[in-house]
Protein backbone atom coordinates (compact mmCIF):
# COMPACT_ATOMS: atom_id res chain seq x y z
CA UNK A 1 13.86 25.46 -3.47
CA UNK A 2 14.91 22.67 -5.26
CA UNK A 3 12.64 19.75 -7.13
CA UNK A 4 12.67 16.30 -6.29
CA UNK A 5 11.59 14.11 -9.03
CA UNK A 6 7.93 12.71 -9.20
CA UNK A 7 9.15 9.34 -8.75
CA UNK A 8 10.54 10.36 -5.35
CA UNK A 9 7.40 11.46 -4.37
CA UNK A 10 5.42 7.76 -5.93
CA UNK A 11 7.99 5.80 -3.90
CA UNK A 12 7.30 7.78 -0.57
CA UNK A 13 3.50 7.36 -0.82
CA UNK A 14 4.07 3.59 -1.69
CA UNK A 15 6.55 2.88 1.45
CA UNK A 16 3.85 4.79 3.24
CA UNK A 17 0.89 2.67 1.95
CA UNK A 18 3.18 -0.41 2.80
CA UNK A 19 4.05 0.40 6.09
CA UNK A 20 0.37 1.91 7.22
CA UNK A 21 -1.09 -1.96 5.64
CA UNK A 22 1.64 -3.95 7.45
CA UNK A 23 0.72 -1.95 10.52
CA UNK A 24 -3.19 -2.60 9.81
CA UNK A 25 -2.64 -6.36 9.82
CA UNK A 26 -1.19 -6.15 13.38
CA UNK A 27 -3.57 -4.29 14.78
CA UNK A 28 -6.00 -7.01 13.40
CA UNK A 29 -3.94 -9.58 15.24
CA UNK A 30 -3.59 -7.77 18.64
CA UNK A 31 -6.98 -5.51 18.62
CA UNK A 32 -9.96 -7.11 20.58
CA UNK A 33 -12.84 -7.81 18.27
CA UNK A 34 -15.45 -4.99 18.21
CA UNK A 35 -15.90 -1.56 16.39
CA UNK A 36 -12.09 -0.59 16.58
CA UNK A 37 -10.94 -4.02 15.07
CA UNK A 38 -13.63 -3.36 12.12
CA UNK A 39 -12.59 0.06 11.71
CA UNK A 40 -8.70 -0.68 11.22
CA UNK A 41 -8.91 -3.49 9.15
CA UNK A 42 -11.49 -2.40 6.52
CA UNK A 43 -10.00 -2.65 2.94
CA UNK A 44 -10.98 -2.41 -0.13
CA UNK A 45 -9.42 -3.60 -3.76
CA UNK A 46 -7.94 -0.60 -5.78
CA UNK A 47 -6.78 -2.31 -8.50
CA UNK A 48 -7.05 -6.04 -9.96
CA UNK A 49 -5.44 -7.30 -13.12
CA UNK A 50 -5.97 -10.54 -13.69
CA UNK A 51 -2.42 -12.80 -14.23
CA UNK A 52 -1.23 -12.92 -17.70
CA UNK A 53 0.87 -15.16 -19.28
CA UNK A 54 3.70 -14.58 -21.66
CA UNK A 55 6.51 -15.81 -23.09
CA UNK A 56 7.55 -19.49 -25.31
CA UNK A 57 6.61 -22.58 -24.29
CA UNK A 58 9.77 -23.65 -22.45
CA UNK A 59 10.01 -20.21 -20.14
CA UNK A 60 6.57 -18.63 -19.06
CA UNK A 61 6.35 -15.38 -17.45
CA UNK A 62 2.99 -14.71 -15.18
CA UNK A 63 2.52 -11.17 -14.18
CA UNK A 64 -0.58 -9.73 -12.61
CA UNK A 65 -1.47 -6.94 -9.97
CA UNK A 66 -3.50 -6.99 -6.83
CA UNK A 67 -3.64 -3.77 -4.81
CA UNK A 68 -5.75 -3.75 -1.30
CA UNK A 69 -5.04 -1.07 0.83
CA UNK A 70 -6.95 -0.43 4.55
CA UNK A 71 -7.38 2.36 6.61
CA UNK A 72 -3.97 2.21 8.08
CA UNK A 73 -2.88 2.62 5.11
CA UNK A 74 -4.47 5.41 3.73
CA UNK A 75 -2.72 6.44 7.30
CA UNK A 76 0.36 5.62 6.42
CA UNK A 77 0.30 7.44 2.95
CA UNK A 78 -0.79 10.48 5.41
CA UNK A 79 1.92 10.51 7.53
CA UNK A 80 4.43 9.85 4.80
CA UNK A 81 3.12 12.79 2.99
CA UNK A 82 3.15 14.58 5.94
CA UNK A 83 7.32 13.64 6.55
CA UNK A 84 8.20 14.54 2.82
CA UNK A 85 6.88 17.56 3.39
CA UNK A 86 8.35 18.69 6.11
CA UNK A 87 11.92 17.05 4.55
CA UNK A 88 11.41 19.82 1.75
């Protein structure tokens, strides 16, 4: 059995996350309004950082982070899971 590295594994469940959010958006677009619309296209904030700025006056680097993932994507992340496991 041979290991694959634990960054393999981060960049699987982040395509998957992707994916499963770009597929929640959509279904937000083409799903009727009512309980299934709600349902797909909760989300919630994982992680915020606010935007920092670095760098000299002449060159200014902003870098921040905003992570919202919804139900499809927590799908998504299932399903890719589901395919690296079944690639191993």
């Amino acid at each position: 059995m041979r290991k694959r590295p634990l960054g393999m594994y981060a960049l699987i469940l982040l395509v998957g996350a992707v994916i499963g959010s770009i597929l929640g958006q959509i279904a937000g677009m083409v799903v009727p309004e009512g309980v299934v619309k709600q349902f797909l296209t909760r989300s919630a904030n994982i992680v915020t950082l606010s935007p920092s700025t670095i760098g000299p006056d002449w060159l200014n680097f902003t870098i921040g982070l905003h992570l919202t993932i919804n139900v499809c994507g927590v799908f998504g992340i299932l399903i890719a899971a589901y395919i690296l496991r079944l690639l191993r």
